[in-house]
Protein backbone atom coordinates (compact mmCIF):
# COMPACT_ATOMS: atom_id res chain seq x y z
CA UNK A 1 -106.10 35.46 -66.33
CA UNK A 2 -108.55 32.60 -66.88
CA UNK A 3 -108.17 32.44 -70.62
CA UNK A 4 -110.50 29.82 -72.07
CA UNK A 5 -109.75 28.04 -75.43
CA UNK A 6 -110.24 30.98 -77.34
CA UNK A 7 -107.62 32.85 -75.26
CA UNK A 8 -110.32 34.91 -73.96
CA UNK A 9 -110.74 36.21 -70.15
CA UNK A 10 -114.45 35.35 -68.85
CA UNK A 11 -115.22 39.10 -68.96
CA UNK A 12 -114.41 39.06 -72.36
CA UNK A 13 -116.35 36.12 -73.45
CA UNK A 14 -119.96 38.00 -71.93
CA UNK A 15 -118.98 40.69 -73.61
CA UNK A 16 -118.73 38.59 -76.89
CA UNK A 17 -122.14 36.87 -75.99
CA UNK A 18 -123.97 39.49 -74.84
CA UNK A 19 -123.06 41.81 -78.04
CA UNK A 20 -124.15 38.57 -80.18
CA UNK A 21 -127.67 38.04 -78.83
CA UNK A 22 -128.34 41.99 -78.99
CA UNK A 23 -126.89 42.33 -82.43
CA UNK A 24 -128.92 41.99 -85.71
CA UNK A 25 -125.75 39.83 -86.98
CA UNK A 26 -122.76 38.71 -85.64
CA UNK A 27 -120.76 41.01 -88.09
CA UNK A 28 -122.32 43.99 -86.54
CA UNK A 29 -121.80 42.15 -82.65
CA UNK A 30 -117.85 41.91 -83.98
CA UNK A 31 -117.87 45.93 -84.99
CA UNK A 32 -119.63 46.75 -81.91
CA UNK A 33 -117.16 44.87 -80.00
CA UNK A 34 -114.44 46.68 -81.69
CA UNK A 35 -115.55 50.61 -81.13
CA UNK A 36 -117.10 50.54 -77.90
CA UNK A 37 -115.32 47.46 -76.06
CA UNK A 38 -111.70 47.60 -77.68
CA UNK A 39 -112.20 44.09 -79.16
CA UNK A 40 -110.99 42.85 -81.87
CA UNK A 41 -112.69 39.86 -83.00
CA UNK A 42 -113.90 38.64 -86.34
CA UNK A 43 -117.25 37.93 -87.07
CA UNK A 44 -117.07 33.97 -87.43
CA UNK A 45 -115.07 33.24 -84.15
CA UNK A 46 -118.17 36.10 -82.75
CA UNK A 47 -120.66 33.01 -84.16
CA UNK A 48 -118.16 30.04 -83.14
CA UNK A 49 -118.62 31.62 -79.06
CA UNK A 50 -122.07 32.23 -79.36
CA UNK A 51 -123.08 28.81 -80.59
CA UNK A 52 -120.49 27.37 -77.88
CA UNK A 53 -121.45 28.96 -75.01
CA UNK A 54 -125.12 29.04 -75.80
CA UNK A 55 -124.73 24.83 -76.24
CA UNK A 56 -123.67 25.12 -72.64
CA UNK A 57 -126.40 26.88 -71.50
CA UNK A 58 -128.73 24.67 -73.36
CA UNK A 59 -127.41 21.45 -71.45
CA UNK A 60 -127.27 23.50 -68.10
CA UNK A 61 -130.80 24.04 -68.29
CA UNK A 62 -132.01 20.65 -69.88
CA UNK A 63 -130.42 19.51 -66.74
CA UNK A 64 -132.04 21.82 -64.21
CA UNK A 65 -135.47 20.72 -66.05
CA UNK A 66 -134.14 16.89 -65.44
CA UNK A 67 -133.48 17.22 -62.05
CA UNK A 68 -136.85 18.96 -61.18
CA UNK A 69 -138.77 16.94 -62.87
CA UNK A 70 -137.17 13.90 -60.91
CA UNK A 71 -137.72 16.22 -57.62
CA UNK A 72 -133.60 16.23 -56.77
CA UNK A 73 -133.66 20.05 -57.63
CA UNK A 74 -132.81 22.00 -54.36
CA UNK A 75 -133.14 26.36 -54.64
CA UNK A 76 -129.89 27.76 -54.43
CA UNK A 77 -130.51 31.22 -52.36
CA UNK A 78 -132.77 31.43 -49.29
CA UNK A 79 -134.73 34.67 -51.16
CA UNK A 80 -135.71 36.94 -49.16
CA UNK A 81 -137.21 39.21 -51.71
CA UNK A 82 -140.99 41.10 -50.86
CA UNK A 83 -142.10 40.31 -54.45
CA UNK A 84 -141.32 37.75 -57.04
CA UNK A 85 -142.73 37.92 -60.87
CA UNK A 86 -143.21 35.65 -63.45
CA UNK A 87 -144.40 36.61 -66.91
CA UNK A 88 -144.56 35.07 -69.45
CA UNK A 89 -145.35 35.96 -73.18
CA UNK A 90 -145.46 33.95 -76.79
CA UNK A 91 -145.06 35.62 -80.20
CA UNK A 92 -143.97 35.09 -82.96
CA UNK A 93 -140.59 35.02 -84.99
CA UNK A 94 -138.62 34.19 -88.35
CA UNK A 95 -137.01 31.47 -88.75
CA UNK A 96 -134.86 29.92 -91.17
CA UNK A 97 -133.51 26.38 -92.89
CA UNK A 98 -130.85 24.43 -90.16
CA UNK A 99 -130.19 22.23 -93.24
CA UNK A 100 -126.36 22.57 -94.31
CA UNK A 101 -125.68 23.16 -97.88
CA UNK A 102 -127.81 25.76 -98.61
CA UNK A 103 -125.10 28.58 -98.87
CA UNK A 104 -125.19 32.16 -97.26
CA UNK A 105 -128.36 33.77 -97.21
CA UNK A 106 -131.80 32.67 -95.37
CA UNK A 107 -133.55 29.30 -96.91
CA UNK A 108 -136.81 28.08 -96.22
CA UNK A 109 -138.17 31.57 -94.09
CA UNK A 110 -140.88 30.92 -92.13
CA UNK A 111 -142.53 32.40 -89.09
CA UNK A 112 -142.56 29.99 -85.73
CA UNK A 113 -143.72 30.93 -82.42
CA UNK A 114 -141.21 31.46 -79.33
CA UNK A 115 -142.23 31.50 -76.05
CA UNK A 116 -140.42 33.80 -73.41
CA UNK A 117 -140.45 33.68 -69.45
CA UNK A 118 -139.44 36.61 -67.38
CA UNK A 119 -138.34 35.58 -63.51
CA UNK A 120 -138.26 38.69 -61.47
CA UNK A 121 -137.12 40.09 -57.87
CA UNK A 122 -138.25 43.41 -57.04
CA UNK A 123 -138.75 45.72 -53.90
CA UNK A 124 -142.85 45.70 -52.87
CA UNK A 125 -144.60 48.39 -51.01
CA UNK A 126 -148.15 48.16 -49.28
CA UNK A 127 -150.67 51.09 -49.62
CA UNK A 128 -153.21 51.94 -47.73
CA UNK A 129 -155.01 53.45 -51.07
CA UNK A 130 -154.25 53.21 -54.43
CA UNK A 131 -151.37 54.87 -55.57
CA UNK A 132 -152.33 55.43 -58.97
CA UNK A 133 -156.26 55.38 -58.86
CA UNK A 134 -156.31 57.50 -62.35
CA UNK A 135 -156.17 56.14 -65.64
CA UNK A 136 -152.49 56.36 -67.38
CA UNK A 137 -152.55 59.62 -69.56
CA UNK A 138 -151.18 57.01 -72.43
CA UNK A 139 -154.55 55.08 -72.37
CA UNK A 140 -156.84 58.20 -72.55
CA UNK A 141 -155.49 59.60 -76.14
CA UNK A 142 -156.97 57.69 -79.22
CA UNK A 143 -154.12 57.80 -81.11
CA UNK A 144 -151.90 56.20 -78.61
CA UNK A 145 -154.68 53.22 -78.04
CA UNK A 146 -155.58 52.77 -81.59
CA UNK A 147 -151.33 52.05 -81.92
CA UNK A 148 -151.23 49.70 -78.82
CA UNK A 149 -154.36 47.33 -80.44
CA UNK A 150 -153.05 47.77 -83.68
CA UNK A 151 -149.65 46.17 -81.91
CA UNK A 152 -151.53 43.09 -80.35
CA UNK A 153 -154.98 42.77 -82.68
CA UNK A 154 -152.59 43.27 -86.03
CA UNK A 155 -153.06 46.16 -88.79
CA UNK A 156 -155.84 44.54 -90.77
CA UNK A 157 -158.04 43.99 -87.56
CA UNK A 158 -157.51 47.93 -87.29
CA UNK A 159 -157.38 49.51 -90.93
CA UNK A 160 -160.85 51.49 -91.15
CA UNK A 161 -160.07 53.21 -87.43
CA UNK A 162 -156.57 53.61 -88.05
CA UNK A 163 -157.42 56.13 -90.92
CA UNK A 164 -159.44 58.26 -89.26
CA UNK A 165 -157.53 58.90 -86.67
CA UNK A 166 -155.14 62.08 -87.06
CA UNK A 167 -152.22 63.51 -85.08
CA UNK A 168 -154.06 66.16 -83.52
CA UNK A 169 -157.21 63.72 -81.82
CA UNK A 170 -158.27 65.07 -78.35
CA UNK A 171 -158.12 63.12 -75.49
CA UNK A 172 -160.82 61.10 -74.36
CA UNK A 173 -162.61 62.10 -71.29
CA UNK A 174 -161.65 59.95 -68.70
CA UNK A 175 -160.52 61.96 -65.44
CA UNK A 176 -159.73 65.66 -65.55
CA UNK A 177 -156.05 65.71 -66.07
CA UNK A 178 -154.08 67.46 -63.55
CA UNK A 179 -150.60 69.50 -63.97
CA UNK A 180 -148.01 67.59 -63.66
CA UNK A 181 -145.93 67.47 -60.69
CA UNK A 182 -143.14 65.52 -59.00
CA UNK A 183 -144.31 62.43 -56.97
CA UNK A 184 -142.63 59.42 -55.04
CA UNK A 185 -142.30 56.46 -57.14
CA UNK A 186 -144.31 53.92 -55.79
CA UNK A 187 -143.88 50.97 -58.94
CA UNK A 188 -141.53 48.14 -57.80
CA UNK A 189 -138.21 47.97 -58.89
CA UNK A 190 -136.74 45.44 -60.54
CA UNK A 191 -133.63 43.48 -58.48
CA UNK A 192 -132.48 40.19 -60.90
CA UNK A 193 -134.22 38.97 -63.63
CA UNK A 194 -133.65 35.90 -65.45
CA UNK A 195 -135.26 34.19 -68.48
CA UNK A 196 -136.48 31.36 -69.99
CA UNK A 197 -137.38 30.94 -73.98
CA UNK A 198 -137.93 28.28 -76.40
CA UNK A 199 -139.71 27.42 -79.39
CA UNK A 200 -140.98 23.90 -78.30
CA UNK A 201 -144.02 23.57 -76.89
CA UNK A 202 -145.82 25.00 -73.74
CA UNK A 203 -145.88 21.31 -72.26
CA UNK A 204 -142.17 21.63 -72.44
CA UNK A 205 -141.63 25.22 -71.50
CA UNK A 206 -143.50 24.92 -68.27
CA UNK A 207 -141.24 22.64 -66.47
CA UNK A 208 -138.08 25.15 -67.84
CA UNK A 209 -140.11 28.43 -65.93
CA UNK A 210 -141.10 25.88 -63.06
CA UNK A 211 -137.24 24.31 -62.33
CA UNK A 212 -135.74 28.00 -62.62
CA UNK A 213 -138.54 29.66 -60.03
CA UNK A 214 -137.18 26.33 -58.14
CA UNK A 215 -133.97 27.12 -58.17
CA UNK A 216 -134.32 30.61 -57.07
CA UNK A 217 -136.69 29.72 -54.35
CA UNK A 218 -139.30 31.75 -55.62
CA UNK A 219 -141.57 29.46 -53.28
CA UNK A 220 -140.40 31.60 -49.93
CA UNK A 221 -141.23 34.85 -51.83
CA UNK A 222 -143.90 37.18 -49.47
CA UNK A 223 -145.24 37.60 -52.42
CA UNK A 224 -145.86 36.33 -55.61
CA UNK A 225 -147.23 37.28 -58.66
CA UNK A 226 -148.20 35.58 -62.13
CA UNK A 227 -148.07 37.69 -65.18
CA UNK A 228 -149.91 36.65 -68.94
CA UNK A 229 -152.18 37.67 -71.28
CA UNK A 230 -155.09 35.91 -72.58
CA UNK A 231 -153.50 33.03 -74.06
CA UNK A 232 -155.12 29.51 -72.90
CA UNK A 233 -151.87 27.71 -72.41
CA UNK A 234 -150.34 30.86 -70.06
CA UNK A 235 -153.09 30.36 -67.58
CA UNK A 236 -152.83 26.29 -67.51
CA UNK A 237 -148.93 26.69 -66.90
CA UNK A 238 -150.35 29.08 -64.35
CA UNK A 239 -152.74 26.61 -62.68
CA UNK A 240 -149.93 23.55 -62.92
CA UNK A 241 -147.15 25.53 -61.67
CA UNK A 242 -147.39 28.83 -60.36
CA UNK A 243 -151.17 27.92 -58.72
CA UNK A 244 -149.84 30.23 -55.55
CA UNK A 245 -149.17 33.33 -57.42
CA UNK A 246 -151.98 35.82 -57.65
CA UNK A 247 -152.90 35.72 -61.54
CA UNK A 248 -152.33 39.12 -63.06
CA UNK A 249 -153.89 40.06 -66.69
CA UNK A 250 -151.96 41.74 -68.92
CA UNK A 251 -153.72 45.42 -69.07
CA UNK A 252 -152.88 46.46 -73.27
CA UNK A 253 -154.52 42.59 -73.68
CA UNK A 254 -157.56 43.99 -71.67
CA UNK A 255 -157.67 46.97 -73.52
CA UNK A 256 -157.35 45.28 -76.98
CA UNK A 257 -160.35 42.83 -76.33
CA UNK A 258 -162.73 45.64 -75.21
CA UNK A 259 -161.97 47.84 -78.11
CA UNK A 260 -162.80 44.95 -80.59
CA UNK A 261 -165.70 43.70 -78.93
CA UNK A 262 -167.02 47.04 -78.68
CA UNK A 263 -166.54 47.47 -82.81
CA UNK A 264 -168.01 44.04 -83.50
CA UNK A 265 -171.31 44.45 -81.28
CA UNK A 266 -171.63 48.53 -82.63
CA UNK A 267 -170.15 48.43 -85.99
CA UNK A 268 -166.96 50.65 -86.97
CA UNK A 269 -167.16 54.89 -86.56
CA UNK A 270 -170.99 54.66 -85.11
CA UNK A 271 -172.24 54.73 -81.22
CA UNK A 272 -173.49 51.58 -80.23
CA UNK A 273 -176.89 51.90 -79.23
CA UNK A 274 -176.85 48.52 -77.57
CA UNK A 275 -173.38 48.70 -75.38
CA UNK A 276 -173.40 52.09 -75.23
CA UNK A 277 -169.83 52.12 -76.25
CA UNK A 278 -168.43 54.74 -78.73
CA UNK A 279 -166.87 52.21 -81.17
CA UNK A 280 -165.39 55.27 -83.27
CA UNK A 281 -163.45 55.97 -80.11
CA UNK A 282 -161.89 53.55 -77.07
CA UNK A 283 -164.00 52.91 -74.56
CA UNK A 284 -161.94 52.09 -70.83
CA UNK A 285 -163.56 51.36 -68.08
CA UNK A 286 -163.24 53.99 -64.83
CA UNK A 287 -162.83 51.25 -62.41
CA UNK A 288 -160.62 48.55 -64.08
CA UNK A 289 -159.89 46.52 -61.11
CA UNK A 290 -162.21 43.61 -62.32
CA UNK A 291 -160.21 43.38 -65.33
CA UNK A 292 -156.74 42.82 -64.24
CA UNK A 293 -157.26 39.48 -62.80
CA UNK A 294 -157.51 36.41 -65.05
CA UNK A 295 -160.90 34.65 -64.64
């Protein structure tokens, strides 16, 4: 059966992890376990796997990062994959005291930032045209916009448009929608993904994306593509490691920095007589090709 120390089988044990890292707790991981895997497992041995097996994959990848670094890393698959994808994306989360002592509840809260690499195979296509030369209906009503800024720019950077904007706002005119109807799906699909994430620095993370694009031989990818917003440190992690993959922009990022510069250069609710740009209301480009490209 495989049993480990905990007299688990190894199917088990993901189970156990993978219902920890999802879960808001590991009490709630342990009664999720329970209904819909037929588990029973309290919720400090859910914590005592978790921390295990996550130590483990800790050292595994400090090791990975050692060995690249030192140039004895060798990719483990041939990869044959059209398209390989690496994004990458910081934010920001809570934290809490790892001083023992304190007692239950969290001590010392504060907010820290993370930053999070997605490694991607997926199927590719080539087109003769554009597949999808019209805007995405969700970028063309205000409502849905003024949400997705809110979402990147924060509420305060927001609060005087966010008022004024009502449930019932009309699109903006963009293209002529057309009725919908049933069309191949030409996005690529995701095969494997893995990630990356830490909270140390981006001097640090690099090498972790870097050594695990390695290992997958991301390299012999057809091709390749690089994934960010605007952050700084993205695009010199781009330039260090990734310098082959064609830098892609993050489009809501886009979006977000046009809406604010065209409310700082026209002032909020009134048309901007020197852009041009209804500030009151999202302007998009028709032709947003130049924009999806870093630099």
């Amino acid at each position: 059966m495989r049993l480990d120390s905990h007299n688990f089988s190894p199917a088990v044990l993901a189970k156990i992890v993978r219902s920890a890292a999802r879960n808001t707790s590991f009490a709630a991981a342990a009664e999720s376990l329970a209904d819909e895997a037929e588990v029973r497992i309290s919720s400090r041995q859910v914590g005592r796997i978790a921390h295990e097996i996550g130590e483990q994959l800790r050292q595994a990848r400090d090791r990975q990062v050692e060995a690249f670094l030192n140039k004895h890393l060798s990719p483990e698959t041939r990869n044959s994959a059209p398209l390989v994808v690496v994004a990458v994306d910081g934010g920001r989360m809570n934290t809490r005291s790892e001083e023992l002592g304190h007692g239950p509840g969290a001590h010392a809260p504060a907010w820290r930032e993370d930053k999070v690499a997605n490694l991607l195979t997926m199927t590719h296509k080539t087109h003769a045209e554009d597949p999808h030369p019209e805007l995405p209906r969700c970028f063309t009503k205000k409502k849905n916009v003024v949400e997705l800024v809110k979402g990147v720019a924060g509420q305060g950077a927001m609060a005087d448009v966010a008022e004024s904007v009502g449930e019932a706002e009309p699109e903006l005119t963009v293209f002529e929608p057309e009725e919908d109807k049933t069309t191949p799906r030409w996005q690529p699909e995701s095969l494997v993904s893995t990630c990356q994430a830490t909270m140390e620095s981006s001097d640090k993370f690099g090498p972790m994306v870097a050594a695990e694009a390695q290992r997958r031989n991301f390299s012999a990818a057809r091709s390749r593509a690089f994934l960010g917003d605007g952050g700084a440190w993205i695009w010199v992690l781009h330039q260090k490691f990734f310098s082959t993959f064609e830098p892609i922009v993050d489009f809501v990022h886009v979006l977000t920095y046009i809406y604010l510069a065209a409310r700082a250069a026209g002032g909020a609710g009134e048309e901007s007589e020197r852009t041009g740009i209804s500030v009151g209301t999202p302007w998009i480009p028709q032709d947003t090709t130049p924009y999806l490209k870093n630099g």
